[in-house]
N, C-alpha and C. Protein backbone atom coordinates (compact mmCIF):
# COMPACT_ATOMS: atom_id res chain seq x y z
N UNK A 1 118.14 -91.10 44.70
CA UNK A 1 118.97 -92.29 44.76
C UNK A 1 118.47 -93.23 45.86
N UNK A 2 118.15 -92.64 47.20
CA UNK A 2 117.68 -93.76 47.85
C UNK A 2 116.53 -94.30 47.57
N UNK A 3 115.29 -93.74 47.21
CA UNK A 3 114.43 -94.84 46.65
C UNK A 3 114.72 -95.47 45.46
N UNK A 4 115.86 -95.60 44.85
CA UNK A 4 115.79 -96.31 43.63
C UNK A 4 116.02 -97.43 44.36
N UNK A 5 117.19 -97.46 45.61
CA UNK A 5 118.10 -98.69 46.09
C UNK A 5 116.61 -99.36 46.79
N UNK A 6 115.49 -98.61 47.29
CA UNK A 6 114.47 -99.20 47.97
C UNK A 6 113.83 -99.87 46.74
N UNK A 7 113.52 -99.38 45.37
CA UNK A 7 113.06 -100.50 44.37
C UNK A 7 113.60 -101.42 43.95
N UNK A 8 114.86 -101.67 44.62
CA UNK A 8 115.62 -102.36 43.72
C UNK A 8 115.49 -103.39 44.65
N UNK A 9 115.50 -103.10 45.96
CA UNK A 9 115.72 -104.13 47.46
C UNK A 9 113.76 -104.60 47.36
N UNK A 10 113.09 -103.53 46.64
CA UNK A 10 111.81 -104.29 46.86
C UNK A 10 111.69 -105.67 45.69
N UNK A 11 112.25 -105.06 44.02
CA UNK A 11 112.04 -106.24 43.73
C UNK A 11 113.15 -107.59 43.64
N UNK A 12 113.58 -107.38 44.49
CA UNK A 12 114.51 -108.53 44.73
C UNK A 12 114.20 -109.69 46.06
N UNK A 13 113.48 -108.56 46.49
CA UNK A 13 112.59 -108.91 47.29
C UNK A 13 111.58 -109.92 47.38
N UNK A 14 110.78 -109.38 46.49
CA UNK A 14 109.65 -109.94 44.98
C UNK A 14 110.40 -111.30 44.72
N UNK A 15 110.82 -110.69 44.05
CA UNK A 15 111.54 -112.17 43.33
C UNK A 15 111.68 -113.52 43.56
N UNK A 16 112.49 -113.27 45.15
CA UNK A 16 113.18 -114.20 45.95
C UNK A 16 111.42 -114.89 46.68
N UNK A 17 110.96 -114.04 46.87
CA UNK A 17 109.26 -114.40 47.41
C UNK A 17 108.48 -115.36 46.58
N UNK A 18 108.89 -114.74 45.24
CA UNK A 18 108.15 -115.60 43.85
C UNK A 18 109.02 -116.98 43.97
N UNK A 19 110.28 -117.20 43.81
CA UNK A 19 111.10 -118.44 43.87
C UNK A 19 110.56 -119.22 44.81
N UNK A 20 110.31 -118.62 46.04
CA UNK A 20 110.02 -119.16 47.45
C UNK A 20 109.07 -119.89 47.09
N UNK A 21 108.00 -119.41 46.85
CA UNK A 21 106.75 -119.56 46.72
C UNK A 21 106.24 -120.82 45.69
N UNK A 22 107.45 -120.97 44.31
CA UNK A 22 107.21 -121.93 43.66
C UNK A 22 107.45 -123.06 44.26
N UNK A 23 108.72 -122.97 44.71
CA UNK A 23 109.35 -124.18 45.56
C UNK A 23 108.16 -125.03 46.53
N UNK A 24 107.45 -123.79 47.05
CA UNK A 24 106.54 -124.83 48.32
C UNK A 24 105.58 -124.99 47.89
N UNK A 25 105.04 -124.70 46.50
CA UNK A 25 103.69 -125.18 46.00
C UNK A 25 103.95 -126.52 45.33
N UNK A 26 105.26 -127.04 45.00
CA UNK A 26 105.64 -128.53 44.53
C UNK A 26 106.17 -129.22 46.17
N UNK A 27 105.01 -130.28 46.80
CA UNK A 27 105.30 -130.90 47.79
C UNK A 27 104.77 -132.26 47.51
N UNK A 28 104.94 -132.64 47.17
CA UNK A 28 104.65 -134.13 46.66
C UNK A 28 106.15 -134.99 45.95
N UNK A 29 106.05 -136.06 46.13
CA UNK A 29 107.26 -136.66 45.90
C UNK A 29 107.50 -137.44 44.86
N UNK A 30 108.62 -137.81 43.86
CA UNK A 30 108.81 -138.72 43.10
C UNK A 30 109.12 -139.88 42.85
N UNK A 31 108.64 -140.92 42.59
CA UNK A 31 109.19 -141.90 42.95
C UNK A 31 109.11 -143.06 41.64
N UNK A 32 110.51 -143.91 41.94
CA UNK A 32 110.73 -144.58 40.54
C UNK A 32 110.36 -145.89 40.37
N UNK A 33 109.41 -146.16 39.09
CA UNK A 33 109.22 -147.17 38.79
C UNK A 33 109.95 -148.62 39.55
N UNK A 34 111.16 -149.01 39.61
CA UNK A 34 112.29 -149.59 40.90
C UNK A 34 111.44 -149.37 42.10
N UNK A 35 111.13 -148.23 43.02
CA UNK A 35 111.42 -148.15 43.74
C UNK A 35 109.92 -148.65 44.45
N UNK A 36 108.67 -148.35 43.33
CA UNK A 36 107.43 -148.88 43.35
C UNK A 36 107.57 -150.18 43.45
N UNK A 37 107.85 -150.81 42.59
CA UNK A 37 107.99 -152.08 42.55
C UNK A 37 108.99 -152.64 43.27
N UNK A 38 109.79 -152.34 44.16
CA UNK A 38 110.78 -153.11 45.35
C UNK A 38 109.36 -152.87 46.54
N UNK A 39 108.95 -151.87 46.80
CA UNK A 39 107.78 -151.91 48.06
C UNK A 39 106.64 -152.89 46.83
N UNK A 40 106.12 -153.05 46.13
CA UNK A 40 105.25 -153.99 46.05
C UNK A 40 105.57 -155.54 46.50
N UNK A 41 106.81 -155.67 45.81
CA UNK A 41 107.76 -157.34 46.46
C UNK A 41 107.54 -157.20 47.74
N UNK A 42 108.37 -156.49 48.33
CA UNK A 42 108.01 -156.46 50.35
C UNK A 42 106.81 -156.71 50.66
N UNK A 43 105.80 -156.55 49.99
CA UNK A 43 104.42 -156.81 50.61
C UNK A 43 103.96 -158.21 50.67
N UNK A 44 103.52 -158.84 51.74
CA UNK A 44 103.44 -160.39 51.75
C UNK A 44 101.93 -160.54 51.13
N UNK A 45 101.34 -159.69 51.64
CA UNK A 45 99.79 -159.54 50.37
C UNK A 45 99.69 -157.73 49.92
N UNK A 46 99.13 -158.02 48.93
CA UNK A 46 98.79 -156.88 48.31
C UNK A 46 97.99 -155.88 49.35
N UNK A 47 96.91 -155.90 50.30
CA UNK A 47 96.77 -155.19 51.04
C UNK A 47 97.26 -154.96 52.44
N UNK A 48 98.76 -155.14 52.18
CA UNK A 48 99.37 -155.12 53.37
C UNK A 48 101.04 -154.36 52.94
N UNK A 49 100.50 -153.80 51.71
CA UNK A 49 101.64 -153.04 50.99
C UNK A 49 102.15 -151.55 51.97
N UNK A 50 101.46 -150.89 52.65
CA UNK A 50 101.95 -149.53 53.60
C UNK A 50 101.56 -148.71 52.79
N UNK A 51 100.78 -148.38 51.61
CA UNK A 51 100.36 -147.54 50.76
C UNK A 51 99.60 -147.97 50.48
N UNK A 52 98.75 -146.64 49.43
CA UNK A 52 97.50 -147.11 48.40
C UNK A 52 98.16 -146.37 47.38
N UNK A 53 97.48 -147.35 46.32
CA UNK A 53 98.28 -147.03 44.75
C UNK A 53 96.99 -146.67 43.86
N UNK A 54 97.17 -145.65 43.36
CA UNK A 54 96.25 -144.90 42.73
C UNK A 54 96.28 -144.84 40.84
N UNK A 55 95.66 -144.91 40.40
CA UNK A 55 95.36 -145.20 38.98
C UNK A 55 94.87 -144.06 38.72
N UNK A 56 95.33 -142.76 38.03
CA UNK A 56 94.56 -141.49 37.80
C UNK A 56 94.32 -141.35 36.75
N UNK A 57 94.50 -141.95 35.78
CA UNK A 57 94.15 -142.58 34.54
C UNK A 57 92.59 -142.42 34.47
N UNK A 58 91.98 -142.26 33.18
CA UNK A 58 90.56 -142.25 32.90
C UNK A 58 90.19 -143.85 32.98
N UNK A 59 89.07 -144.13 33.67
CA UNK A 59 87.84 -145.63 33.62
C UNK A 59 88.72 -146.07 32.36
N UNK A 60 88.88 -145.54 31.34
CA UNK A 60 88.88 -146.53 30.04
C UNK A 60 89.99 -146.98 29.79
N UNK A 61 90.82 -146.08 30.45
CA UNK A 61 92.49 -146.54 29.90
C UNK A 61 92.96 -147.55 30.96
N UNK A 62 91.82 -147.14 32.30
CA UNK A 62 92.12 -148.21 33.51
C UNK A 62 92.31 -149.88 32.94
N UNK A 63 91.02 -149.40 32.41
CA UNK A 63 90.93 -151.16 32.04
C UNK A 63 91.76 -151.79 30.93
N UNK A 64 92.48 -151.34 30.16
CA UNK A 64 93.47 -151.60 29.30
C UNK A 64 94.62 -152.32 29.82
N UNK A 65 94.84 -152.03 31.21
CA UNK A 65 95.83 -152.35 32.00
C UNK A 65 96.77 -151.51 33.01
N UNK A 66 96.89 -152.16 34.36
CA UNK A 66 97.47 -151.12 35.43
C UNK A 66 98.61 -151.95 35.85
N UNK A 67 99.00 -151.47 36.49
CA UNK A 67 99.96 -151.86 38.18
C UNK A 67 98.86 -152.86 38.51
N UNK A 68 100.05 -153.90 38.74
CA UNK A 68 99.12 -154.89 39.78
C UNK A 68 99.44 -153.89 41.44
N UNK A 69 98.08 -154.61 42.31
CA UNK A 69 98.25 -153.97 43.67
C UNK A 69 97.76 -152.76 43.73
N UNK A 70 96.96 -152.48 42.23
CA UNK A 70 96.30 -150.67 42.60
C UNK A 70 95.45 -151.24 42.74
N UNK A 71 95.08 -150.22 43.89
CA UNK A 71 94.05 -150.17 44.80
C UNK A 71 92.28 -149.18 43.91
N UNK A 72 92.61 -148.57 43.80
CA UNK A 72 92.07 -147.41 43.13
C UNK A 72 92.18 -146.52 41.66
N UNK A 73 90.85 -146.61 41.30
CA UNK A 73 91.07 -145.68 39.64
C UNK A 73 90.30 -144.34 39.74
N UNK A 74 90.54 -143.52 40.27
CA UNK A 74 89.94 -142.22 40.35
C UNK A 74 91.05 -141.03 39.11
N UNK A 75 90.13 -140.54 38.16
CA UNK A 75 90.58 -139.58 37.33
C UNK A 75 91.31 -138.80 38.15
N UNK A 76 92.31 -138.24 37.44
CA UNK A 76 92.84 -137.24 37.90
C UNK A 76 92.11 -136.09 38.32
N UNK A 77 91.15 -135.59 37.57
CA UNK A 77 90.37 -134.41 37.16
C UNK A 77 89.63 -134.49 38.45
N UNK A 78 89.26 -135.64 39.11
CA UNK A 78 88.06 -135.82 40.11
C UNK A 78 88.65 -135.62 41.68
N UNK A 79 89.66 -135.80 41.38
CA UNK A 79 90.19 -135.70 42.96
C UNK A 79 90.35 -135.52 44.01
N UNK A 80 90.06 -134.31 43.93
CA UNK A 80 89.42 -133.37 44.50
C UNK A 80 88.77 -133.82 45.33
N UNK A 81 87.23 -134.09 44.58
CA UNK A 81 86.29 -134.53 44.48
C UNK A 81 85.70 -136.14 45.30
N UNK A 82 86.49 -136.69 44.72
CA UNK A 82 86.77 -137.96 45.01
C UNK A 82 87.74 -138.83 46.55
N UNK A 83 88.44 -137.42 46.84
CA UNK A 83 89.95 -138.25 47.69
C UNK A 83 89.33 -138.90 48.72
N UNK A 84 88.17 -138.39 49.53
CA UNK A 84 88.31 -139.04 50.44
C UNK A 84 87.93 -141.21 50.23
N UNK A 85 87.36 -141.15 49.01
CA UNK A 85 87.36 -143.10 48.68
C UNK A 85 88.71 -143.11 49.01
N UNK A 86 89.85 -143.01 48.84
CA UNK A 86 91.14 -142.89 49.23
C UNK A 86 91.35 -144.49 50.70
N UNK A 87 90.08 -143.88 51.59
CA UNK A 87 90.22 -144.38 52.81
C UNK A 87 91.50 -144.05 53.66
N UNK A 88 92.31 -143.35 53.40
CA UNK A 88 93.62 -142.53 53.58
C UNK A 88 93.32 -141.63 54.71
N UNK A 89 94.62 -141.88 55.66
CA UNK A 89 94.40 -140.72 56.95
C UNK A 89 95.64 -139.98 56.46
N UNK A 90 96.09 -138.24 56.56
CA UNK A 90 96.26 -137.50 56.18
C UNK A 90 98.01 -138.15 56.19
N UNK A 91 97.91 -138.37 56.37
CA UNK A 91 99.51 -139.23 57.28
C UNK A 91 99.95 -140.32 56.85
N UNK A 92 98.94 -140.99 56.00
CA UNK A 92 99.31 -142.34 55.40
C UNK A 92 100.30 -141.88 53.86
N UNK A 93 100.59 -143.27 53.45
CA UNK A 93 101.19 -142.87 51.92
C UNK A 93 100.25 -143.04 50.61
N UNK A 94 100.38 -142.37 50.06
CA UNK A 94 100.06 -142.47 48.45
C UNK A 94 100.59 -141.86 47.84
N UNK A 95 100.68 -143.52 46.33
CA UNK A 95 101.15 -143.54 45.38
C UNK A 95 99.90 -143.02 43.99
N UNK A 96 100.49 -142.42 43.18
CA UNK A 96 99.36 -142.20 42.36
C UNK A 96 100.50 -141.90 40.98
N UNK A 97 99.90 -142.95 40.12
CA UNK A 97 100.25 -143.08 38.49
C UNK A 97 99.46 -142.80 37.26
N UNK A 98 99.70 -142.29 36.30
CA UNK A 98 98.86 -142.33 34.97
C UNK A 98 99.74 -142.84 33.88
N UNK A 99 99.55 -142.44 33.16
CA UNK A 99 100.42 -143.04 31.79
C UNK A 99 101.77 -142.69 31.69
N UNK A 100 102.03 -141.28 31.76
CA UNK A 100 103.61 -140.59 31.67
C UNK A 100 103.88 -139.68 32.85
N UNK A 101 103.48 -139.52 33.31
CA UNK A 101 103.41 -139.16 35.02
C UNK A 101 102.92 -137.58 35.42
N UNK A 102 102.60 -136.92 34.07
CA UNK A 102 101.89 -135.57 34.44
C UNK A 102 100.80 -135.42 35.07
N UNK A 103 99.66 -136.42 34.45
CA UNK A 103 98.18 -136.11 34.92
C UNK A 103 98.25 -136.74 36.45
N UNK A 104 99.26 -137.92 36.48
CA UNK A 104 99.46 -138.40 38.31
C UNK A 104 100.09 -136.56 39.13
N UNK A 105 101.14 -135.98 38.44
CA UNK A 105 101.70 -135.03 39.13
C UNK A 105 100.68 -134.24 39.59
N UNK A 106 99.40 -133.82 38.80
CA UNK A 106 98.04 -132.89 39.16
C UNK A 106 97.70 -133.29 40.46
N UNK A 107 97.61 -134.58 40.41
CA UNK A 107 96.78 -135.42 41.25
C UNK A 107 97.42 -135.26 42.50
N UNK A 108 98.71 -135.39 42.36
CA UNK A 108 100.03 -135.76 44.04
C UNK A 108 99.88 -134.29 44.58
N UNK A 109 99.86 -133.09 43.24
CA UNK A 109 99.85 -131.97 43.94
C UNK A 109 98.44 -131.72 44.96
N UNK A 110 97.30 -131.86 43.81
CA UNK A 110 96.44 -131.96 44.42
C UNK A 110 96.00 -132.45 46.13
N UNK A 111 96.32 -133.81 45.68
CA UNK A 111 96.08 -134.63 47.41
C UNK A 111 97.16 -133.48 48.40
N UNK A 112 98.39 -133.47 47.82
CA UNK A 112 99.39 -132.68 48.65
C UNK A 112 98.98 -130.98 49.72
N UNK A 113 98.06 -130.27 48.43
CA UNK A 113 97.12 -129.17 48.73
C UNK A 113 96.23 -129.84 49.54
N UNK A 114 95.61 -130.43 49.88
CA UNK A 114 94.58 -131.42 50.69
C UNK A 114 94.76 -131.99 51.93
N UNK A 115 96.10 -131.60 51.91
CA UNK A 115 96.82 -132.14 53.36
C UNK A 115 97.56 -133.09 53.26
N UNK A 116 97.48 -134.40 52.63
CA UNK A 116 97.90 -135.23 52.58
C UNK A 116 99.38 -135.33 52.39
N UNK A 117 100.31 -135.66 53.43
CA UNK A 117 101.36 -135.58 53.91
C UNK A 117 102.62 -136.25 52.97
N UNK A 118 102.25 -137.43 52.72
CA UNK A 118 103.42 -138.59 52.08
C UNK A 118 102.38 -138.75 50.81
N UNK A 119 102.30 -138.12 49.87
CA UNK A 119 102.39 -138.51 48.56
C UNK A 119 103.25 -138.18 46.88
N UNK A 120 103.39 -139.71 46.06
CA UNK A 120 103.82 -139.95 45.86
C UNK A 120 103.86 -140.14 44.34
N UNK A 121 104.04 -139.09 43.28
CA UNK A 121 104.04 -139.64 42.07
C UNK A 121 105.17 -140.19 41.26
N UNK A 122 104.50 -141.27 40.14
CA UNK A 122 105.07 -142.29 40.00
C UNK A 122 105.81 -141.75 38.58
N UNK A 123 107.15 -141.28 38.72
CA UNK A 123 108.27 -141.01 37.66
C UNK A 123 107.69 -141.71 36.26
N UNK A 124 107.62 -141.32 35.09
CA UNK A 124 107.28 -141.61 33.99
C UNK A 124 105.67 -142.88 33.68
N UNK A 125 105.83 -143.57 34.67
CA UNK A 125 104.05 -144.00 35.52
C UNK A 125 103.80 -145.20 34.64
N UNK A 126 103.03 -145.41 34.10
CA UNK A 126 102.73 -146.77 33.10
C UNK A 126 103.55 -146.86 31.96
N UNK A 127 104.22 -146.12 31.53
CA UNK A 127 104.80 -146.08 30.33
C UNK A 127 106.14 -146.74 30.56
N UNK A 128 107.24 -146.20 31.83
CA UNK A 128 107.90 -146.46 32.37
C UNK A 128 108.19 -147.57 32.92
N UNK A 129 106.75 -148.26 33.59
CA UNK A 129 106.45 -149.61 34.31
C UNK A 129 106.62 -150.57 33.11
N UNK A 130 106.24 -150.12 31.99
CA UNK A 130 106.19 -151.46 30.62
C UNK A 130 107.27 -151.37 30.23
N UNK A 131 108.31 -150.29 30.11
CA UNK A 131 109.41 -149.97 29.51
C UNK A 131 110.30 -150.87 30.43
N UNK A 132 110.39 -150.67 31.35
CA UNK A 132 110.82 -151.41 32.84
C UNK A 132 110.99 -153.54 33.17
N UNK A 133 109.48 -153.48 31.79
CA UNK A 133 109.26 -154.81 31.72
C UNK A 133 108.79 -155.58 32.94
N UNK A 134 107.69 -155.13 33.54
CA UNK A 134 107.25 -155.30 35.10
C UNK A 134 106.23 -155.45 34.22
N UNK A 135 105.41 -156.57 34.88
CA UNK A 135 103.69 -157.32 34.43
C UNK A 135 102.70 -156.35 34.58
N UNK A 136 101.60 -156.42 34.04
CA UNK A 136 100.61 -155.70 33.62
C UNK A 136 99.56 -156.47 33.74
N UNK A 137 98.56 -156.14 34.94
CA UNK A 137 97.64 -156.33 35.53
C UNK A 137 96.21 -156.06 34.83
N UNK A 138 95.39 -156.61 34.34
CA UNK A 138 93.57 -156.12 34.04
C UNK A 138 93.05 -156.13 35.07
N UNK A 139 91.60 -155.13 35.26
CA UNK A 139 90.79 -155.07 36.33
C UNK A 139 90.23 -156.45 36.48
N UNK A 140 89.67 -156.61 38.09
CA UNK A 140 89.02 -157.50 38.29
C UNK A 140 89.22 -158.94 37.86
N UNK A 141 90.54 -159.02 38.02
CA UNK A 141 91.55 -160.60 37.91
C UNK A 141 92.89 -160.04 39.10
């Protein structure tokens, strides 16, 4: 009988470790279409917004149309790879969007695993922003 109560206290143990554990591997934050676009208004120029806004979107879908005020189009997939173009000190903010906000969520986790302190994916992301009825920006205009 007493080692059963010790398997029972171990996997509950377990368990509560596993819960734990999910919880702190999601550290990155959500943030709503509104709430993107109230900090873009505050900004008296676009590079003077307090963030960088990230496009994790593939090159091709970039150019179809973004967020005005993104700064950056780095794939999700590359990130990694890629963060430090960021120009980002570990401490700064970033925002990072894709189409429906999963492939940005890779990305927020990602930078988040990376150190990067305040980042920020964008709740439902381009899909949301048009649904929202907020303007739609092409590259290089």
């Amino acid at each position: 009988m007493h080692r059963w109560k010790w398997g029972l206290l171990g996997v509950l143990l377990l368990s509560s470790l596993a819960v734990v554990s999910q919880v702190w591997s999601y550290h990155s934050y959500l943030l709503t279409v509104q709430q993107l676009q109230a900090g873009l208004a505050k900004a008296s120029t676009p590079d003077k917004k307090g963030f960088v806004l990230v496009d994790v979107r593939s090159p091709e879908e970039h150019r179809t149309g973004m967020i005005p005020g993104t700064d950056l189009n780095i794939d999700f997939r590359e990130m990694k790879a890629r963060h430090r173009e960021l120009g980002a000190q570990l401490d700064e903010h970033i925002v990072v969007y894709c189409q429906s906000g999963h492939r940005s969520n890779i990305a927020a986790e990602t930078l988040a695993d990376l150190g990067y302190r305040h980042v920020y994916n964008v709740s439902g992301s381009m899909n949301a922003w048009v649904e929202a009825g907020y303007p739609v920006a092409r590259p290089g205009r």
